[in-house]
Structure formats: C-alpha cells, structure tokens
C-alpha atoms as a PDB file:
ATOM      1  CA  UNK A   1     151.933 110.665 -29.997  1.00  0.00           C
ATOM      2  CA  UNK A   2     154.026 113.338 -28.510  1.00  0.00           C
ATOM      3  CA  UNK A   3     154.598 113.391 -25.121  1.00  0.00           C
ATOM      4  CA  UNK A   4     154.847 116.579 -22.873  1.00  0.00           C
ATOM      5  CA  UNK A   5     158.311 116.507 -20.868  1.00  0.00           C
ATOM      6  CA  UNK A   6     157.017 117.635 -17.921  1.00  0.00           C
ATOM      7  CA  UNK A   7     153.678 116.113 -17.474  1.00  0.00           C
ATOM      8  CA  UNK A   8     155.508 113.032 -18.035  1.00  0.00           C
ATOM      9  CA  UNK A   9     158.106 113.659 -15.232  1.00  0.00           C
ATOM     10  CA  UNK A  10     155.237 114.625 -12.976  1.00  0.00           C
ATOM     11  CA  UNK A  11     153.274 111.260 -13.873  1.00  0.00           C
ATOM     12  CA  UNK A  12     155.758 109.081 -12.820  1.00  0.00           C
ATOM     13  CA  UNK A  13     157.157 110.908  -9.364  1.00  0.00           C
ATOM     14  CA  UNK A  14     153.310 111.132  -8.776  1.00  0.00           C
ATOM     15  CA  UNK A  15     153.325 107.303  -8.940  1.00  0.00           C
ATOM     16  CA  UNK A  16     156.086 106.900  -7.121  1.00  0.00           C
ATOM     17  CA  UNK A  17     154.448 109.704  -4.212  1.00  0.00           C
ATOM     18  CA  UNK A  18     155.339 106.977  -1.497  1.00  0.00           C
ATOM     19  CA  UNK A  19     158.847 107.103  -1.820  1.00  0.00           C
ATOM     20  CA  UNK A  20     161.952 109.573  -1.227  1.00  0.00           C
ATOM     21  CA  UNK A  21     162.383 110.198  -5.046  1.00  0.00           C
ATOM     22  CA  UNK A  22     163.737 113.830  -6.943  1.00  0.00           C
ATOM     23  CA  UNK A  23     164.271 114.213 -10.643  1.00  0.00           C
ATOM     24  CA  UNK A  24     166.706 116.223 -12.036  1.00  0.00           C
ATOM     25  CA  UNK A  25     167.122 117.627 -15.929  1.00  0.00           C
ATOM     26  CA  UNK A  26     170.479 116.709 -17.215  1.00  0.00           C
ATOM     27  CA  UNK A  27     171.667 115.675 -20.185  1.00  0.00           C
ATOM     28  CA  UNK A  28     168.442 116.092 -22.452  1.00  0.00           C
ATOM     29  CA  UNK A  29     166.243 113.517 -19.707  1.00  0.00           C
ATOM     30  CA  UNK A  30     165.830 114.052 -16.053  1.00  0.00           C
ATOM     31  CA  UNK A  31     167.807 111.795 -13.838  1.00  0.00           C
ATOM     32  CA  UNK A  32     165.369 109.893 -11.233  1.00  0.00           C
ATOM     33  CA  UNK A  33     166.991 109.997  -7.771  1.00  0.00           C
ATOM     34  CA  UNK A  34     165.541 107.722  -4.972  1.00  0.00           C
ATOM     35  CA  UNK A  35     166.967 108.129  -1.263  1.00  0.00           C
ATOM     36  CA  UNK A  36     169.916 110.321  -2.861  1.00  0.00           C
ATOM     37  CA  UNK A  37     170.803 107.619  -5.080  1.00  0.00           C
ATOM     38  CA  UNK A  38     170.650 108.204  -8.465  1.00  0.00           C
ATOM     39  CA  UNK A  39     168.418 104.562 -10.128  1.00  0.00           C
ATOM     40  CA  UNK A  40     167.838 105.933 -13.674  1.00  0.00           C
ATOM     41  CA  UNK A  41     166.544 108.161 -16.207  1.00  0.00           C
ATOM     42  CA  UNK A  42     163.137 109.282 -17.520  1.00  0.00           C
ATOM     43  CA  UNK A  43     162.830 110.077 -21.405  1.00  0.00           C
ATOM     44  CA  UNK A  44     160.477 110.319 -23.925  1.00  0.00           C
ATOM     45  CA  UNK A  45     158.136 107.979 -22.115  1.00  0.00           C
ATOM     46  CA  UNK A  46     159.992 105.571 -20.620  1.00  0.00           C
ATOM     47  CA  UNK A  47     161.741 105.104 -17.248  1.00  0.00           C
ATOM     48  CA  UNK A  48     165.628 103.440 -17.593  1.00  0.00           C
ATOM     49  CA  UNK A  49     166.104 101.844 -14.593  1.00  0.00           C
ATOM     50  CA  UNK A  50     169.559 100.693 -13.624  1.00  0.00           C
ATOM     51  CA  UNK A  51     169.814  96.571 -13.620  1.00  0.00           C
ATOM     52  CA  UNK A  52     170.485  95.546  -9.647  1.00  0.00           C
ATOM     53  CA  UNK A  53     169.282  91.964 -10.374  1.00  0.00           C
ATOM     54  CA  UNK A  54     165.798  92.282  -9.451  1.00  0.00           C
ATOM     55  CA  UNK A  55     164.319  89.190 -10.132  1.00  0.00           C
ATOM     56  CA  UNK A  56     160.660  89.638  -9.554  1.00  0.00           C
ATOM     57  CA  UNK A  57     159.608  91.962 -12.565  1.00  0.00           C
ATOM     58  CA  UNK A  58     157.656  90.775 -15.786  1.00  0.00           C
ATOM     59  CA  UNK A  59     159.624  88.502 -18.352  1.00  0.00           C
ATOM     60  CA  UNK A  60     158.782  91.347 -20.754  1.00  0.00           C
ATOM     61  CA  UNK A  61     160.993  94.006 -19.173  1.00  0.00           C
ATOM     62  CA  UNK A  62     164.261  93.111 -21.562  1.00  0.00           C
ATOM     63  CA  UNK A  63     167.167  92.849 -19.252  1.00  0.00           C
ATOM     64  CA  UNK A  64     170.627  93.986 -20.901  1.00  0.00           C
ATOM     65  CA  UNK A  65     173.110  91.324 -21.110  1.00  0.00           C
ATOM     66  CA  UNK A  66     176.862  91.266 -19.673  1.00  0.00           C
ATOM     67  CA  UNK A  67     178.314  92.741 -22.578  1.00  0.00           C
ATOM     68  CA  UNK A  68     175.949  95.681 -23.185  1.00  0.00           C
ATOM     69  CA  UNK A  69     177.054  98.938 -22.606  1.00  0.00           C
ATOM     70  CA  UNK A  70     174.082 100.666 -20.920  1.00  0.00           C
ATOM     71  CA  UNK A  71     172.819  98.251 -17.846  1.00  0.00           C
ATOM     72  CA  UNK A  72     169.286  99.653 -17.227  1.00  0.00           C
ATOM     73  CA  UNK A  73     165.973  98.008 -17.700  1.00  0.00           C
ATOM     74  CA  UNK A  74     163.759 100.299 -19.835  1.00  0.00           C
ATOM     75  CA  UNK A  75     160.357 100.387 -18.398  1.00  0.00           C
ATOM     76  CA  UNK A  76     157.542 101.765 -20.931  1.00  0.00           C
ATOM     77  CA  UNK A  77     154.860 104.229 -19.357  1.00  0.00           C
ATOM     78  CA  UNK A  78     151.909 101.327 -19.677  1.00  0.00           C
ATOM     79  CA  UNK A  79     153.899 100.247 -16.427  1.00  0.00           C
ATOM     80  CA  UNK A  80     153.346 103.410 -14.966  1.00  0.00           C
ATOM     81  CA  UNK A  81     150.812 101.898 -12.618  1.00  0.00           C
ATOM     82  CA  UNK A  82     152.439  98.378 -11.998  1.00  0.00           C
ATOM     83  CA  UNK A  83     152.068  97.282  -8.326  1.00  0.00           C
ATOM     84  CA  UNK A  84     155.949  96.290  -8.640  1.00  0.00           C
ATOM     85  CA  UNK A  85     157.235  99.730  -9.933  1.00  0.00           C
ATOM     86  CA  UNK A  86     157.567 101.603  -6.574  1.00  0.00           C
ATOM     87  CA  UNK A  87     159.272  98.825  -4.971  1.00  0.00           C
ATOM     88  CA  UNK A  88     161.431  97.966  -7.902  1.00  0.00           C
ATOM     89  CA  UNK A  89     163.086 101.499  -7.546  1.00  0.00           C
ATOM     90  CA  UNK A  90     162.931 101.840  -3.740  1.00  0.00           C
ATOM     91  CA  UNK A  91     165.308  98.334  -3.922  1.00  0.00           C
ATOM     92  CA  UNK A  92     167.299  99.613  -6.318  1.00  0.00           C
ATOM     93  CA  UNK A  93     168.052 102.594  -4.594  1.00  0.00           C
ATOM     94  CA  UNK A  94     168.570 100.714  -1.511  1.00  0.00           C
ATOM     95  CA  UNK A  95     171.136  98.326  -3.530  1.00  0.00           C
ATOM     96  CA  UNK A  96     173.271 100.829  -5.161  1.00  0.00           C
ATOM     97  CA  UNK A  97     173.980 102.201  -1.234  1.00  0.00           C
ATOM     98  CA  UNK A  98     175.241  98.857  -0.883  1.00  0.00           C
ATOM     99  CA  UNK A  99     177.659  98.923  -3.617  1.00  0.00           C
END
C-alpha cells in the first residue's frame, strides 16, 4: 500500500498533539524533534525512535543490540495510537538533554 509522505507526517505529530514535537525533511525522511531534541525519524510508515533504554514498551518493538550500527527502535504505524507512544518520545527527548 503506498503511503502519502505527508499525511503520514501529519498522522503521527497529530498523535503526538500533547507534546512540544516539530518534524523536519532531511535526508529523504523528516527528522522528529521533541523539546528541541532531535528522538528520531519518520519514513515510509514507521517512526525510528532513538534507543534511551526505555523499558516499558511491548516485547515486540525489536531493540538493536550493542553492536548495531543504527540504535533506534522502529515503531510500525499500527502503534500509531499506543497509549505508551507519546510518553515514550517525550522521555526520550527528556533523556538525550541529559546526555
């Protein structure tokens, strides 16, 4: 099924309407910015968000190991309406100004 860019964007900053969040186009995606910080990366139909240690999301969301290159969980658009999306990428945001 293709997928239009831009709807896409706008369905998942609409789900995240509570928070401080921005996208930006670069590189082919749009970079997903939350309280300045830059979490991840929305694509195709997915959201990449960048691996802080979170430990309360689904067993399903694939978490890279130590010796992979990209360290992002990739989130599939059926999550789109998870109850722990918003807060996933609020404390990720709120990690990364930590680092």
């Amino acid at each position: 099924m293709p997928y239009n860019e831009n709807d896409l964007v706008n369905d998942w900053l609409a789900r995240l309407g509570g928070l401080n969040v921005a996208a930006k186009k670069m590189f082919g995606c749009y970079c997903l910015y939350c309280d300045g910080q830059a979490v991840g990366w929305i694509h195709d139909s997915v959201l990449s968000l960048r691996e802080v240690g979170l430990d309360y999301l689904p067993a399903e969301i694939k978490r890279p190991g130590k010796e992979d290159k990209i360290q992002e969980l990739v989130i599939p658009f059926d999550y789109i309406d998870a109850d722990w999306l918003a807060r996933a990428v609020q404390d990720t945001a709120d990690r990364r100004k930590h680092t």
